[in-house]
C-alpha atoms as a PDB file:
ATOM      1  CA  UNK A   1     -21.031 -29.802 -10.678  1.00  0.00           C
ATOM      2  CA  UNK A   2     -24.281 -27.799 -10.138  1.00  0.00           C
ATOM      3  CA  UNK A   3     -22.506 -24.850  -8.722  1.00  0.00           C
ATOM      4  CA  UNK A   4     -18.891 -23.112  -7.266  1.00  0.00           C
ATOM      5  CA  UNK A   5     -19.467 -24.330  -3.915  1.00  0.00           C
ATOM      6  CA  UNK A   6     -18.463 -27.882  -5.470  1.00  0.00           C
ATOM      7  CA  UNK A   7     -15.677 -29.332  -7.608  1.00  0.00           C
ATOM      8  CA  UNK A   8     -15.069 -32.181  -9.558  1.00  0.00           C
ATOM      9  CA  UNK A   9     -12.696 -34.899  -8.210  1.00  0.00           C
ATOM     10  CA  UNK A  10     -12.134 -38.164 -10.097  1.00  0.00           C
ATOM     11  CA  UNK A  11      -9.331 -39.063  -8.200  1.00  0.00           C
ATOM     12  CA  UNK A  12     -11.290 -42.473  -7.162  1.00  0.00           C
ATOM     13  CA  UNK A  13     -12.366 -43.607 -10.969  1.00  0.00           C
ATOM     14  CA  UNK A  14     -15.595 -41.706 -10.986  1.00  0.00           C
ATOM     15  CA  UNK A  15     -16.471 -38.227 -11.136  1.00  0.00           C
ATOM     16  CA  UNK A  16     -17.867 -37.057  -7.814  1.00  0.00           C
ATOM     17  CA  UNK A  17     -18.871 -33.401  -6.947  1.00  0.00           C
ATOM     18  CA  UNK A  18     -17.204 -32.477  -3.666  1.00  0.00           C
ATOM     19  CA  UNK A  19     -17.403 -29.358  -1.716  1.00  0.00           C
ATOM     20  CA  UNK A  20     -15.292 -27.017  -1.394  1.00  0.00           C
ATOM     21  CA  UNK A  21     -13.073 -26.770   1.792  1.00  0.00           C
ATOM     22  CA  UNK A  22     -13.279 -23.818   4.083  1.00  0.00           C
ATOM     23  CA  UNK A  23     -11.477 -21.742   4.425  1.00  0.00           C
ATOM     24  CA  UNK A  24     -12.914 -21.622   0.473  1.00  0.00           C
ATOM     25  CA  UNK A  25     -16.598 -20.425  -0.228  1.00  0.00           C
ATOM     26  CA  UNK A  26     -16.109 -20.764  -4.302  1.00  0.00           C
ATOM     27  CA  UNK A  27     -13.044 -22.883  -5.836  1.00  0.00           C
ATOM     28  CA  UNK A  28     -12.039 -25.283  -9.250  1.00  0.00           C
ATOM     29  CA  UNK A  29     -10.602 -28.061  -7.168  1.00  0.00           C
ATOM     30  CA  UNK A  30      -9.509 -29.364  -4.151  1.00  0.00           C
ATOM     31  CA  UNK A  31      -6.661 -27.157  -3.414  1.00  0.00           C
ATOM     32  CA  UNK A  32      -7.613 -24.311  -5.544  1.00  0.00           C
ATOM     33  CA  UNK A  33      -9.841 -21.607  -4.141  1.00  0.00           C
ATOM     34  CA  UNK A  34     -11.369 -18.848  -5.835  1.00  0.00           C
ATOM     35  CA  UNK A  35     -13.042 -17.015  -3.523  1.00  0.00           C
ATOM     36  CA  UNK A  36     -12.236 -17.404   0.581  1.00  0.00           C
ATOM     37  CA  UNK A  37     -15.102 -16.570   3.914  1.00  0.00           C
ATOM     38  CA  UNK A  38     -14.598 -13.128   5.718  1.00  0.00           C
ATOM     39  CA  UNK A  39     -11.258 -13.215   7.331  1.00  0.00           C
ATOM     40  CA  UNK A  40      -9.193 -14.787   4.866  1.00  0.00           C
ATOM     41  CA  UNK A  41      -8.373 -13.259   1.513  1.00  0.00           C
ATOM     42  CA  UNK A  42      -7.402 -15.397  -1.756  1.00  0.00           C
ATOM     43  CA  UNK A  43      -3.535 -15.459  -2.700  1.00  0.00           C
ATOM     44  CA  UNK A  44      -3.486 -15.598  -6.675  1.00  0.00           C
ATOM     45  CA  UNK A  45      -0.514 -16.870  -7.065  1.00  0.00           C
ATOM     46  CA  UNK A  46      -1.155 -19.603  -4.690  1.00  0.00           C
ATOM     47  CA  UNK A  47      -5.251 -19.817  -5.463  1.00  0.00           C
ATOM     48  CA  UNK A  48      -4.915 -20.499  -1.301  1.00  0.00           C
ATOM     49  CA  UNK A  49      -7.216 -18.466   1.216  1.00  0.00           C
ATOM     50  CA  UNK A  50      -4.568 -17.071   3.502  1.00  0.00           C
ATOM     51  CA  UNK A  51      -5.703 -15.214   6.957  1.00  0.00           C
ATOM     52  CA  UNK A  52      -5.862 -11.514   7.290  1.00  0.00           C
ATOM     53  CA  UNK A  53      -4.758  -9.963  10.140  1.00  0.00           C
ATOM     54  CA  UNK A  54      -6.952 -10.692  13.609  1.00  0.00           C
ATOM     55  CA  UNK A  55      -8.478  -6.699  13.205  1.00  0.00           C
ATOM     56  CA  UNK A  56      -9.806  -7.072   9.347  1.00  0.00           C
ATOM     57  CA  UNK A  57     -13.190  -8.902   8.986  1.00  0.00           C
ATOM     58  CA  UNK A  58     -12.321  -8.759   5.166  1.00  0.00           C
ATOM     59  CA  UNK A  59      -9.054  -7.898   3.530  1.00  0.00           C
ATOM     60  CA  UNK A  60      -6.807  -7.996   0.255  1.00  0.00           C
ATOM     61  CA  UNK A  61      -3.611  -9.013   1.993  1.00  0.00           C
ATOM     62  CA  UNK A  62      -2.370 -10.186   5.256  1.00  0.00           C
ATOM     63  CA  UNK A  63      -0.680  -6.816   6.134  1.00  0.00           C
ATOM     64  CA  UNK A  64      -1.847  -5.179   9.240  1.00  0.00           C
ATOM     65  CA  UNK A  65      -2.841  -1.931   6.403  1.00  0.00           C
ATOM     66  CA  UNK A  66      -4.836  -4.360   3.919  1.00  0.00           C
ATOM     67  CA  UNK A  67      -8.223  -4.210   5.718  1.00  0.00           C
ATOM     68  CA  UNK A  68     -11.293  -3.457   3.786  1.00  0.00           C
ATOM     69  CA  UNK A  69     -13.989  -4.027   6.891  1.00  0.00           C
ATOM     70  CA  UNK A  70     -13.941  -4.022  10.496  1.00  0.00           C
ATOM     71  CA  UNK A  71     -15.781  -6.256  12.792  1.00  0.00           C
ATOM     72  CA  UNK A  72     -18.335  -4.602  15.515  1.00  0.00           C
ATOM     73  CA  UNK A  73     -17.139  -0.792  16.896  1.00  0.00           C
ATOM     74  CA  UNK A  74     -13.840  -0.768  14.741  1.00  0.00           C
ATOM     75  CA  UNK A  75     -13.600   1.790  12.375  1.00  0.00           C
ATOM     76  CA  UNK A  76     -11.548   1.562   8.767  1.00  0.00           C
ATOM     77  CA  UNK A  77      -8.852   4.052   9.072  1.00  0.00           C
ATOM     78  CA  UNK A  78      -6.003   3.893   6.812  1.00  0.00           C
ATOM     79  CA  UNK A  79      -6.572  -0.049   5.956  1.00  0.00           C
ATOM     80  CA  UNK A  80      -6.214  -0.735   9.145  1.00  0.00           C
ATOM     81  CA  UNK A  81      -9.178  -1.501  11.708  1.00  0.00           C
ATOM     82  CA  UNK A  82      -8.716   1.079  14.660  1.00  0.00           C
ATOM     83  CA  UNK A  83     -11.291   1.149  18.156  1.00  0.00           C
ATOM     84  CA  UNK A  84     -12.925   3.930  18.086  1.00  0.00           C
ATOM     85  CA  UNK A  85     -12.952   4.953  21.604  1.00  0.00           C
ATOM     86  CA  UNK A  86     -16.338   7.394  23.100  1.00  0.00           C
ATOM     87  CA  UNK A  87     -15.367  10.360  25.496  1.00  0.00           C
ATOM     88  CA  UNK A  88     -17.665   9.914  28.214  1.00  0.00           C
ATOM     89  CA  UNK A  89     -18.399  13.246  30.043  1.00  0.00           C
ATOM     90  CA  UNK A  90     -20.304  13.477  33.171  1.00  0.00           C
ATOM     91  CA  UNK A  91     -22.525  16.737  34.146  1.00  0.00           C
ATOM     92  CA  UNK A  92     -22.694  17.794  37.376  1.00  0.00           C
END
């Protein structure tokens, strides 16, 4: 196949290039992923994409301390994604 996004299945008596299945951006089959879209991280063991927790945009495990980005105004503290909150004060 041309490129990652595509693997080889000849489970019908030809060779076909099919694409991968999201959660998977990159894998080497049908049910083996090699790399997974933001949100999801890739088990090796399993070669599955397997959701982070709802906080982490990207991750390297599902615990709530295995976040390596933050979507929007969170903030990466610890591996986990913490709201950083603004103290507002008013002048009189």
């Amino acid at each position: 196949c041309p490129n990652n996004t595509q693997y080889l299945d000849s489970s019908f008596g030809v060779n076909l290039c099919m694409d991968c299945v999201s959660p998977c951006v990159f894998c080497s089959s049908k049910d083996n992923c090699t790399s997974c879209i933001d949100g999801y991280y890739l088990n090796m063991d399993s070669q599955k994409c397997i959701a982070c927790v709802i906080t982490c945009k990207t991750c390297h495990n599902g615990s709530d301390t295995g976040c390596l980005s933050c979507y929007g105004d969170s903030q990466l503290v610890g591996g986990k994604c913490m709201v950083v909150q603004v103290a507002v004060q008013s002048v009189i």
